[in-house]
C-alpha atoms as a PDB file:
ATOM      1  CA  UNK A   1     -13.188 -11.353  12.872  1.00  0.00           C
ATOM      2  CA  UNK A   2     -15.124 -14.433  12.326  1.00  0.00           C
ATOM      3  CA  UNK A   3     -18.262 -12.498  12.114  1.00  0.00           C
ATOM      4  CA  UNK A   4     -17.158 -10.346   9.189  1.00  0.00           C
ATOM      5  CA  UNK A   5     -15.613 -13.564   7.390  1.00  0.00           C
ATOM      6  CA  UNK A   6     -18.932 -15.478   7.444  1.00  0.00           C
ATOM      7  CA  UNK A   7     -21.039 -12.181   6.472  1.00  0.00           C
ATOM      8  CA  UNK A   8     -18.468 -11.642   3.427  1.00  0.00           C
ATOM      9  CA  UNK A   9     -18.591 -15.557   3.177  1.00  0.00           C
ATOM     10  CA  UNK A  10     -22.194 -14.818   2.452  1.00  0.00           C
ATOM     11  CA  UNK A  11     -22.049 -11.867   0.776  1.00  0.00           C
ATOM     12  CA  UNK A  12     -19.508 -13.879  -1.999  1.00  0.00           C
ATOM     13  CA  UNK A  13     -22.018 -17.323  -1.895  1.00  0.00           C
ATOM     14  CA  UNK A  14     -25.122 -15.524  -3.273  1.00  0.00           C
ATOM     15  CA  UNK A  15     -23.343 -13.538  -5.446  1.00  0.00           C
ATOM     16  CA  UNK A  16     -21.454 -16.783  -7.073  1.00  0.00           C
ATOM     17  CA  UNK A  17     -24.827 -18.074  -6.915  1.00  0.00           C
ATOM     18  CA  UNK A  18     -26.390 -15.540  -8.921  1.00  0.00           C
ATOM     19  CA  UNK A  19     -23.184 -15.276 -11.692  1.00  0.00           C
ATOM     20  CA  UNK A  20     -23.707 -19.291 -12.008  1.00  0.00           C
ATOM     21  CA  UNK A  21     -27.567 -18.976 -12.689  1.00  0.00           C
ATOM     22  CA  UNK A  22     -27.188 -15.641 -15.122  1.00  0.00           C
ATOM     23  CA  UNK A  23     -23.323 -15.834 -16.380  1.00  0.00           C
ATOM     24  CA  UNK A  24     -25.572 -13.830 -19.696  1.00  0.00           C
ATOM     25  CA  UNK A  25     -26.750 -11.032 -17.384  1.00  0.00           C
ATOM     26  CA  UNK A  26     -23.423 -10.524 -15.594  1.00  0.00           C
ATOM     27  CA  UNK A  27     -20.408 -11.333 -17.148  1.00  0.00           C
ATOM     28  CA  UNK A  28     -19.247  -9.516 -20.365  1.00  0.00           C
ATOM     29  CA  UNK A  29     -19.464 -11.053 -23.711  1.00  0.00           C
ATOM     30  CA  UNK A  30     -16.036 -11.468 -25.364  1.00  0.00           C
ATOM     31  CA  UNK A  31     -15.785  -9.409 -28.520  1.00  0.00           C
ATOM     32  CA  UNK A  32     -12.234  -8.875 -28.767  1.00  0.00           C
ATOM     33  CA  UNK A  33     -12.035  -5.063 -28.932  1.00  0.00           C
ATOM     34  CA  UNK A  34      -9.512  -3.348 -27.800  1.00  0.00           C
ATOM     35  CA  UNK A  35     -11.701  -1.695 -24.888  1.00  0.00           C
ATOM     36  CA  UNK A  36     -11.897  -4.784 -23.192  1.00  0.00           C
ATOM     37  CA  UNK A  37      -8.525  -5.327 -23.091  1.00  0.00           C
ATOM     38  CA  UNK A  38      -7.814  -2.349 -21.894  1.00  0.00           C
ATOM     39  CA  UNK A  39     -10.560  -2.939 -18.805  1.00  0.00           C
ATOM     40  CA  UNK A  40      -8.895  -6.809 -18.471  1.00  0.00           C
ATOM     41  CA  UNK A  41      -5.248  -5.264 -17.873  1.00  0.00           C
ATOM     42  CA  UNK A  42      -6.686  -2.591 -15.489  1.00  0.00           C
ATOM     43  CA  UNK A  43      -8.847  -5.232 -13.926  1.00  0.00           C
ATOM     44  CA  UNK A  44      -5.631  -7.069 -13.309  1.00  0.00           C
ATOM     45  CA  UNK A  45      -3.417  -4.277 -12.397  1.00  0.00           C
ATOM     46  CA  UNK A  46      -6.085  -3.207  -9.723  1.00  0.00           C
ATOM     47  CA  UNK A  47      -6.322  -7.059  -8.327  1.00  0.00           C
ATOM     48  CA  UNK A  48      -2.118  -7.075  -8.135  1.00  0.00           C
ATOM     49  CA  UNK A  49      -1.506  -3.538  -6.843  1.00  0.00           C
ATOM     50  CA  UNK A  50      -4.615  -4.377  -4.448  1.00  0.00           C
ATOM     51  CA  UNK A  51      -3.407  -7.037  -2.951  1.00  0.00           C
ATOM     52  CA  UNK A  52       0.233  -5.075  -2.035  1.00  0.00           C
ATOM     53  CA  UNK A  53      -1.943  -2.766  -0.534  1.00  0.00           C
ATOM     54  CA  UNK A  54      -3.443  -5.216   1.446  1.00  0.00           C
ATOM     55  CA  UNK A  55      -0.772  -7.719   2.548  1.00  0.00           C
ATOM     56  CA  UNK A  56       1.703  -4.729   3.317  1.00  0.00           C
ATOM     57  CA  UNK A  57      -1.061  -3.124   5.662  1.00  0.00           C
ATOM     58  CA  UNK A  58      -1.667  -6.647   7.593  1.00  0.00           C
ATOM     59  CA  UNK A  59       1.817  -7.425   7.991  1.00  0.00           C
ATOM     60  CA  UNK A  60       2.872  -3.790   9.363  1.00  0.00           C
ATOM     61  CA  UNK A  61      -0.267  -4.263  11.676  1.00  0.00           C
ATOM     62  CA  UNK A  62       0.629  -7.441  12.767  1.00  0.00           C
ATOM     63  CA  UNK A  63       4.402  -6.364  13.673  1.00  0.00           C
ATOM     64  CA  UNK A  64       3.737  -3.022  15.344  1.00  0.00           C
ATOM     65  CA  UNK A  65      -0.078  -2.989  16.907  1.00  0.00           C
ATOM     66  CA  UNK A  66       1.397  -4.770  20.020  1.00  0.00           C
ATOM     67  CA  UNK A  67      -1.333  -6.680  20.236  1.00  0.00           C
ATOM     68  CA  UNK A  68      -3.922  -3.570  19.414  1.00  0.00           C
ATOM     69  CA  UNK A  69      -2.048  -1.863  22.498  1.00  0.00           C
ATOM     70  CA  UNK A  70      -0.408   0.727  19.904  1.00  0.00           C
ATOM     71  CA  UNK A  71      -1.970   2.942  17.400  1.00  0.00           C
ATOM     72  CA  UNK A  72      -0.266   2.520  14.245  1.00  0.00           C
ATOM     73  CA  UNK A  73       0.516   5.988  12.011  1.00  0.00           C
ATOM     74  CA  UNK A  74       3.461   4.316  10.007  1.00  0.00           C
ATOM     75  CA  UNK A  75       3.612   2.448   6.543  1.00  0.00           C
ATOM     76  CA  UNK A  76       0.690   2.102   4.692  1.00  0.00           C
ATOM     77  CA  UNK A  77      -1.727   3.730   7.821  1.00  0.00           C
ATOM     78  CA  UNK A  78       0.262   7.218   7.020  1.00  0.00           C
ATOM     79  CA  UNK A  79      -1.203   7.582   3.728  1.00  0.00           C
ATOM     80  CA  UNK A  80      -4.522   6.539   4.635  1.00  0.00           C
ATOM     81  CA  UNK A  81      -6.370   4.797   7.732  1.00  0.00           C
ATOM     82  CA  UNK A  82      -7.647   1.705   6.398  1.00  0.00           C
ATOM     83  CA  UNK A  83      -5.419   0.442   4.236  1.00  0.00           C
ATOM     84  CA  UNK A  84      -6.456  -2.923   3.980  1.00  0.00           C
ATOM     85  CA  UNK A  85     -10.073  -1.559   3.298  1.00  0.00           C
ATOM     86  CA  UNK A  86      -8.435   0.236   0.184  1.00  0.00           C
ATOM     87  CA  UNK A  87      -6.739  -3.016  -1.250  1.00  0.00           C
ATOM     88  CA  UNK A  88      -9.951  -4.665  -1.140  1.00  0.00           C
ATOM     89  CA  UNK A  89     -11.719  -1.882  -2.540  1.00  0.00           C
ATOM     90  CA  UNK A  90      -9.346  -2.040  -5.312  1.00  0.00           C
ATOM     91  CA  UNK A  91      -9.430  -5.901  -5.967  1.00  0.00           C
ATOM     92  CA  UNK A  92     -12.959  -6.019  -5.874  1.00  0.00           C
ATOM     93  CA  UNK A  93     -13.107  -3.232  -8.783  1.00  0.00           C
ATOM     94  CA  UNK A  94     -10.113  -5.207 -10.759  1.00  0.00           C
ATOM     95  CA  UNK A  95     -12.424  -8.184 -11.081  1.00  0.00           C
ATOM     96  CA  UNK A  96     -15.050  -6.313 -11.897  1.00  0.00           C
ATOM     97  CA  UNK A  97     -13.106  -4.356 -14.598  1.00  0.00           C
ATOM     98  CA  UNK A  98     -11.555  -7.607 -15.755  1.00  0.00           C
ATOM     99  CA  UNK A  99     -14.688  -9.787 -16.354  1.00  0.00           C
ATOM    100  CA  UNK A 100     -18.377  -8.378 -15.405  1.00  0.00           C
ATOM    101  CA  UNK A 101     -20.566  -6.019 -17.670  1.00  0.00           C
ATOM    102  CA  UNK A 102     -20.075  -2.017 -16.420  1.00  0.00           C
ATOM    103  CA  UNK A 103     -23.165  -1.632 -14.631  1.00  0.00           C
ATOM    104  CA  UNK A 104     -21.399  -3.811 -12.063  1.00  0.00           C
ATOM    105  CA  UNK A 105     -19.514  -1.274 -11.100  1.00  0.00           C
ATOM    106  CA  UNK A 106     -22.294   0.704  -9.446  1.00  0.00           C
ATOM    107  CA  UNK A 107     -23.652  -2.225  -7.844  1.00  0.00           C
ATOM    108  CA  UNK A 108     -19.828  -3.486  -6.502  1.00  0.00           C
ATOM    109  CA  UNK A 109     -19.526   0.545  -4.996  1.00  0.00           C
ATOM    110  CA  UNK A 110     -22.927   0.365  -3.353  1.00  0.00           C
ATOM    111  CA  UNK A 111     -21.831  -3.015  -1.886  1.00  0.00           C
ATOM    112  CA  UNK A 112     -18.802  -2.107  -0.751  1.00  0.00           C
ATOM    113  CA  UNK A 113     -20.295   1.441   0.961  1.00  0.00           C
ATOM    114  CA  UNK A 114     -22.910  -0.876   2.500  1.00  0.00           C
ATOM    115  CA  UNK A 115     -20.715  -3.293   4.139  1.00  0.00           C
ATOM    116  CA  UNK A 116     -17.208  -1.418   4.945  1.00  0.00           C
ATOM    117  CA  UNK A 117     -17.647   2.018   5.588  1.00  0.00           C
ATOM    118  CA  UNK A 118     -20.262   1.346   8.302  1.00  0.00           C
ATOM    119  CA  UNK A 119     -17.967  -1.209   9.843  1.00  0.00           C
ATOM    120  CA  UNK A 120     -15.316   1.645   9.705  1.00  0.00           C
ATOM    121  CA  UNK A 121     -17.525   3.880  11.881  1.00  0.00           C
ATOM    122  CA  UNK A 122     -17.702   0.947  14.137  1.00  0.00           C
ATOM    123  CA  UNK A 123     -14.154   0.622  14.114  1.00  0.00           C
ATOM    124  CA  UNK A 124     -13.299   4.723  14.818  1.00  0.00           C
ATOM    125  CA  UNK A 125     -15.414   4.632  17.381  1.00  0.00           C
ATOM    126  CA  UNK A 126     -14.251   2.031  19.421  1.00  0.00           C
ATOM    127  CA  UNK A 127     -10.377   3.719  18.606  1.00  0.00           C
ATOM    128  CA  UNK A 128     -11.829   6.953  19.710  1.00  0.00           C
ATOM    129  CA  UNK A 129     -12.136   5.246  23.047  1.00  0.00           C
ATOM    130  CA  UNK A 130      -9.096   3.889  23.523  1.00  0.00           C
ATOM    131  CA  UNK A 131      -7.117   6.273  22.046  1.00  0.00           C
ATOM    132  CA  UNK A 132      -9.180   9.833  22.922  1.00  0.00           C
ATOM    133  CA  UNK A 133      -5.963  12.113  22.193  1.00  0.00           C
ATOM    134  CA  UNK A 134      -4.043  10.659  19.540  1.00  0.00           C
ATOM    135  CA  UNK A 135      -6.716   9.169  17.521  1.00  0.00           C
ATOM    136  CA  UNK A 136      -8.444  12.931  16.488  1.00  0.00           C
ATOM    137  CA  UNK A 137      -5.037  13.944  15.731  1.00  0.00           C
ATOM    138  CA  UNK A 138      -4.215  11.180  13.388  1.00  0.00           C
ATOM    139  CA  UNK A 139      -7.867  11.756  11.979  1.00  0.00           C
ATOM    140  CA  UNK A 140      -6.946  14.985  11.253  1.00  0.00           C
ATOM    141  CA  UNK A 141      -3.912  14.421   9.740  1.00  0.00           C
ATOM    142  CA  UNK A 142      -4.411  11.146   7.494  1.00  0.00           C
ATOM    143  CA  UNK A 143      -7.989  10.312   5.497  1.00  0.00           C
ATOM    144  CA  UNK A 144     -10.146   7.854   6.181  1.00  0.00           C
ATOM    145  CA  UNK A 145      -9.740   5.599   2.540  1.00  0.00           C
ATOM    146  CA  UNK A 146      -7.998   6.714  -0.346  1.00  0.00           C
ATOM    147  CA  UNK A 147      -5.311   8.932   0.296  1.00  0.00           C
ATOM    148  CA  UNK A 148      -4.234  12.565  -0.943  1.00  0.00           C
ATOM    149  CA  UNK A 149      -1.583  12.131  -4.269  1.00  0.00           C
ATOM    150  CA  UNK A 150       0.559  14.964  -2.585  1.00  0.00           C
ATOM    151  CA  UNK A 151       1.265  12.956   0.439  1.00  0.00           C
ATOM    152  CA  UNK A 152       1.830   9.982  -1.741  1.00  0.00           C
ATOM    153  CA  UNK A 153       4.515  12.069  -4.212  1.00  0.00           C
ATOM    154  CA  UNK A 154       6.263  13.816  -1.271  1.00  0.00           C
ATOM    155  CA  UNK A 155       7.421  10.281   0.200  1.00  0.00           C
ATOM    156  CA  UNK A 156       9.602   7.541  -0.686  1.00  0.00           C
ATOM    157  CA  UNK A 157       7.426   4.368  -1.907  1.00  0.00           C
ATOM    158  CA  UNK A 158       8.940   1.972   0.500  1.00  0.00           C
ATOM    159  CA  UNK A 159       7.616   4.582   3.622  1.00  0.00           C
ATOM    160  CA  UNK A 160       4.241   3.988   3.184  1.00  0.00           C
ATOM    161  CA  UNK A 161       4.252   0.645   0.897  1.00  0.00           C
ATOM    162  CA  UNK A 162       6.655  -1.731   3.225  1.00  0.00           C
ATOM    163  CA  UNK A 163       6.765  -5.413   1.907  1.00  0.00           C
ATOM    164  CA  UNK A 164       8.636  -8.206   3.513  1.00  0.00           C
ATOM    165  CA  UNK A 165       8.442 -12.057   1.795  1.00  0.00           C
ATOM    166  CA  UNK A 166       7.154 -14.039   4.844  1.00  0.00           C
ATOM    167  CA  UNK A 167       3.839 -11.509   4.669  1.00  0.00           C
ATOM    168  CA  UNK A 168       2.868 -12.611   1.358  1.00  0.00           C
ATOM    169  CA  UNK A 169       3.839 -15.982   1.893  1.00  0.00           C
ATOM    170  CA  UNK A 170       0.877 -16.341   4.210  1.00  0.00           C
ATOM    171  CA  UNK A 171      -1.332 -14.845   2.043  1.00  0.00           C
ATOM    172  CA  UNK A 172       0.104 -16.908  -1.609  1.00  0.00           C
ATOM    173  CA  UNK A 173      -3.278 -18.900  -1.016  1.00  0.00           C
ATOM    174  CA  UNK A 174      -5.957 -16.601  -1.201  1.00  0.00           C
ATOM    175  CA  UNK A 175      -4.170 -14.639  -3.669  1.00  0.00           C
ATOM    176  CA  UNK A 176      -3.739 -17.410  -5.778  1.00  0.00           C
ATOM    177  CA  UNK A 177      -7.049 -18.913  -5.643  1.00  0.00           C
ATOM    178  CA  UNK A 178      -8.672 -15.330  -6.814  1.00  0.00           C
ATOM    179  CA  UNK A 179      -6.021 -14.555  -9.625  1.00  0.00           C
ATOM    180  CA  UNK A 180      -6.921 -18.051 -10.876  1.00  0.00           C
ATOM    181  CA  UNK A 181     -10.885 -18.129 -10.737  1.00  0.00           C
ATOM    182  CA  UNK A 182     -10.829 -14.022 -11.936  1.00  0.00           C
ATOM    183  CA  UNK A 183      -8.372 -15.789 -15.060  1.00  0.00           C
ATOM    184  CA  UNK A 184     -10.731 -18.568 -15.502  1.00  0.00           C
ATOM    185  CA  UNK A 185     -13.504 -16.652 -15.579  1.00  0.00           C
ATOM    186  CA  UNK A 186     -12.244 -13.711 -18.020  1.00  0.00           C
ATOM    187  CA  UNK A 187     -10.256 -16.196 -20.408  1.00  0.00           C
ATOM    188  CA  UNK A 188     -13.257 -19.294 -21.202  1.00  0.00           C
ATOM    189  CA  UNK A 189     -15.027 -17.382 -24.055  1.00  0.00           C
ATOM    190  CA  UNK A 190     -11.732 -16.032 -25.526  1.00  0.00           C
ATOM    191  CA  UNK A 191     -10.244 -19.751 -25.181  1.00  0.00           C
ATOM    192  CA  UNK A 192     -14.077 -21.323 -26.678  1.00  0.00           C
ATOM    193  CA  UNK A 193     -13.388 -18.546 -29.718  1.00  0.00           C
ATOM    194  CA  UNK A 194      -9.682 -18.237 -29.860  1.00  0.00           C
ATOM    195  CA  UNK A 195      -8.539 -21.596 -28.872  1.00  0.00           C
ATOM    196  CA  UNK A 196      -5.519 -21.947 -26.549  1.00  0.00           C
ATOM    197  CA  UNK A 197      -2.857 -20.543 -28.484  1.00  0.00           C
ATOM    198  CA  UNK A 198      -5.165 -17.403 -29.607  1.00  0.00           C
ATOM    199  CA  UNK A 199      -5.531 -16.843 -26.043  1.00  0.00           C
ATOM    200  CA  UNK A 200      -2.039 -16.889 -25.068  1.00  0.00           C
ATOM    201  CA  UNK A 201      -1.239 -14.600 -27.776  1.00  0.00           C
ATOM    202  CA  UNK A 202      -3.597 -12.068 -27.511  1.00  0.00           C
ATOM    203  CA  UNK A 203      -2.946 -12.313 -23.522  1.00  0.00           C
ATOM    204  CA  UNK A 204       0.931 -11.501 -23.581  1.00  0.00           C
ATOM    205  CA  UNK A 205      -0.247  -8.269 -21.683  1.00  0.00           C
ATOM    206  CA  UNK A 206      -1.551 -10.375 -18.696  1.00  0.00           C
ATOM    207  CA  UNK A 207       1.744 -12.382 -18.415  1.00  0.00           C
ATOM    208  CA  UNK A 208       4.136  -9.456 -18.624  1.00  0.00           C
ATOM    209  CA  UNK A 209       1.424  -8.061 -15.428  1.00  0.00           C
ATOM    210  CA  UNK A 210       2.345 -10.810 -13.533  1.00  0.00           C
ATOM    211  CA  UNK A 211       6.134 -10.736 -13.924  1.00  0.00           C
ATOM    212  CA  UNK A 212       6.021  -6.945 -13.405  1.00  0.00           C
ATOM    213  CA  UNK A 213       3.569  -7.849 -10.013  1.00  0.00           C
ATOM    214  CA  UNK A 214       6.235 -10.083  -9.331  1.00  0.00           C
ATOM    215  CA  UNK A 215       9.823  -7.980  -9.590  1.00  0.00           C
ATOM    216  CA  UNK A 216       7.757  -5.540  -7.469  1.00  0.00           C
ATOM    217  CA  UNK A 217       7.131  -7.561  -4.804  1.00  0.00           C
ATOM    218  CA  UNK A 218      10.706  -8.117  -4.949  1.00  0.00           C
ATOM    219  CA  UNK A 219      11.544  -4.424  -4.942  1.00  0.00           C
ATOM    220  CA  UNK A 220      10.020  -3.532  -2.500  1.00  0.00           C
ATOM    221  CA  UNK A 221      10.716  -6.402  -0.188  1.00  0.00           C
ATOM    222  CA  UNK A 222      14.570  -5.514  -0.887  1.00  0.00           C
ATOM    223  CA  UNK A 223      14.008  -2.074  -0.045  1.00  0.00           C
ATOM    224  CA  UNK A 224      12.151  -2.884   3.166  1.00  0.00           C
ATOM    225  CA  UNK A 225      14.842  -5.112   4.215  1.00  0.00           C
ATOM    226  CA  UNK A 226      17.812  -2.481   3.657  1.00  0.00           C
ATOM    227  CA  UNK A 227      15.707  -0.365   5.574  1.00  0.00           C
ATOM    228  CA  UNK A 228      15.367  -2.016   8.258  1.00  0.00           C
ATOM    229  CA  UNK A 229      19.583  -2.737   8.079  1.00  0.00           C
ATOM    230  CA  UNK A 230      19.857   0.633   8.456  1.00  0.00           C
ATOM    231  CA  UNK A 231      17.117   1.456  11.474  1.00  0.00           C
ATOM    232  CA  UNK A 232      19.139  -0.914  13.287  1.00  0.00           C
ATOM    233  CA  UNK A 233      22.265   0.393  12.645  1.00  0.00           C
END
């Protein structure tokens, strides 16, 4: 685990290194089309939905791997295998969407092939090993990263999205800290041009994103908690 922090740690230093020497060459020039706020409110949507994704595959891990003892086939991982791999796929594209030029796109997908799906061969492999029967099976059954709409229609949200409060609360930081810098990033030309109140007022779109992020976090955390009631019971 530390491993893969410090190579992403490096992998996001040169590339904030390279957006602070050529913001021109990277980041998209405001012009206040409606395009581009269509790509900032997908950008954001991505970010928000990826970071569900993401938090509701750690914390299901954490509470039923037993300590990497189990494999787990519920929540998110029966929709797809790496979940967590698929929320940061998705936030990486919703700051792309929400404040680089569109070339970056192709050069975020190459990264991300690069640097997760060979770590995901690593991973299989080593869960081959330990798990040599029910592993192929669950291979068989589920895909590796983004996961088939039928089996996503055919079950209830809160079955393969599960969301409990305490998960996010040990996440709030990082979350915060990107949904800030990807804001302060995508909003200083607009505010430069605009001023603050042209901002805000143009931006109603982002705010009612975040409140909808918000009841949904809610939702679902209600959901997972009645569920549970009635498991017990």
């Amino acid at each position: 685990m530390k491993k893969r922090l410090k190579v992403n740690g490096v992998i996001m230093g040169f590339a904030a290194l390279a957006i602070a020497f050529f913001p021109r060459f990277f980041l998209r020039v405001y012009s206040g089309s409606i395009q581009e706020d269509i790509l900032e409110a997908l950008g954001f949507a991505f970010i928000l939905l990826g970071q569900i994704i993401r938090v509701s595959a750690r914390g299901y891990k954490a509470e039923h791997s037993q300590d990497s003892r189990a494999l787990i086939q519920g929540g998110p991982y029966q929709v797809v295998r790496n979940p967590m791999y698929l929320g940061i796929f998705l936030i990486g594209l919703g700051v792309v969407l929400a404040v680089f030029r569109w070339w970056a796109i192709m050069v975020f997908v190459a990264v991300f092939i690069i640097r997760y799906i060979l770590l995901i061969y690593k991973e299989e492999k080593k869960l081959f090993a330990i798990f040599p029967q029910a592993y192929p099976e669950y291979c068989r059954k589920v895909p590796r990263i983004f996961p088939a709409i039928s089996s996503i229609i055919k079950l209830d949200i809160i079955e393969y999205l599960p969301i409990k409060i305490i998960w996010f609360k040990k996440e709030i930081g990082s979350i915060l800290t990107l949904l800030l810098l990807t804001l302060l990033v995508e909003s200083w030309q607009e505010i430069a041009k605009e001023g603050v109140w042209g901002y805000l007022q143009q931006s109603i779109w982002l705010f009612l994103t975040f409140i909808l992020f918000i009841i949904l976090i809610f939702f679902l955390s209600y959901r997972t908690s009645k569920q549970n009631e009635n498991s017990a019971n």
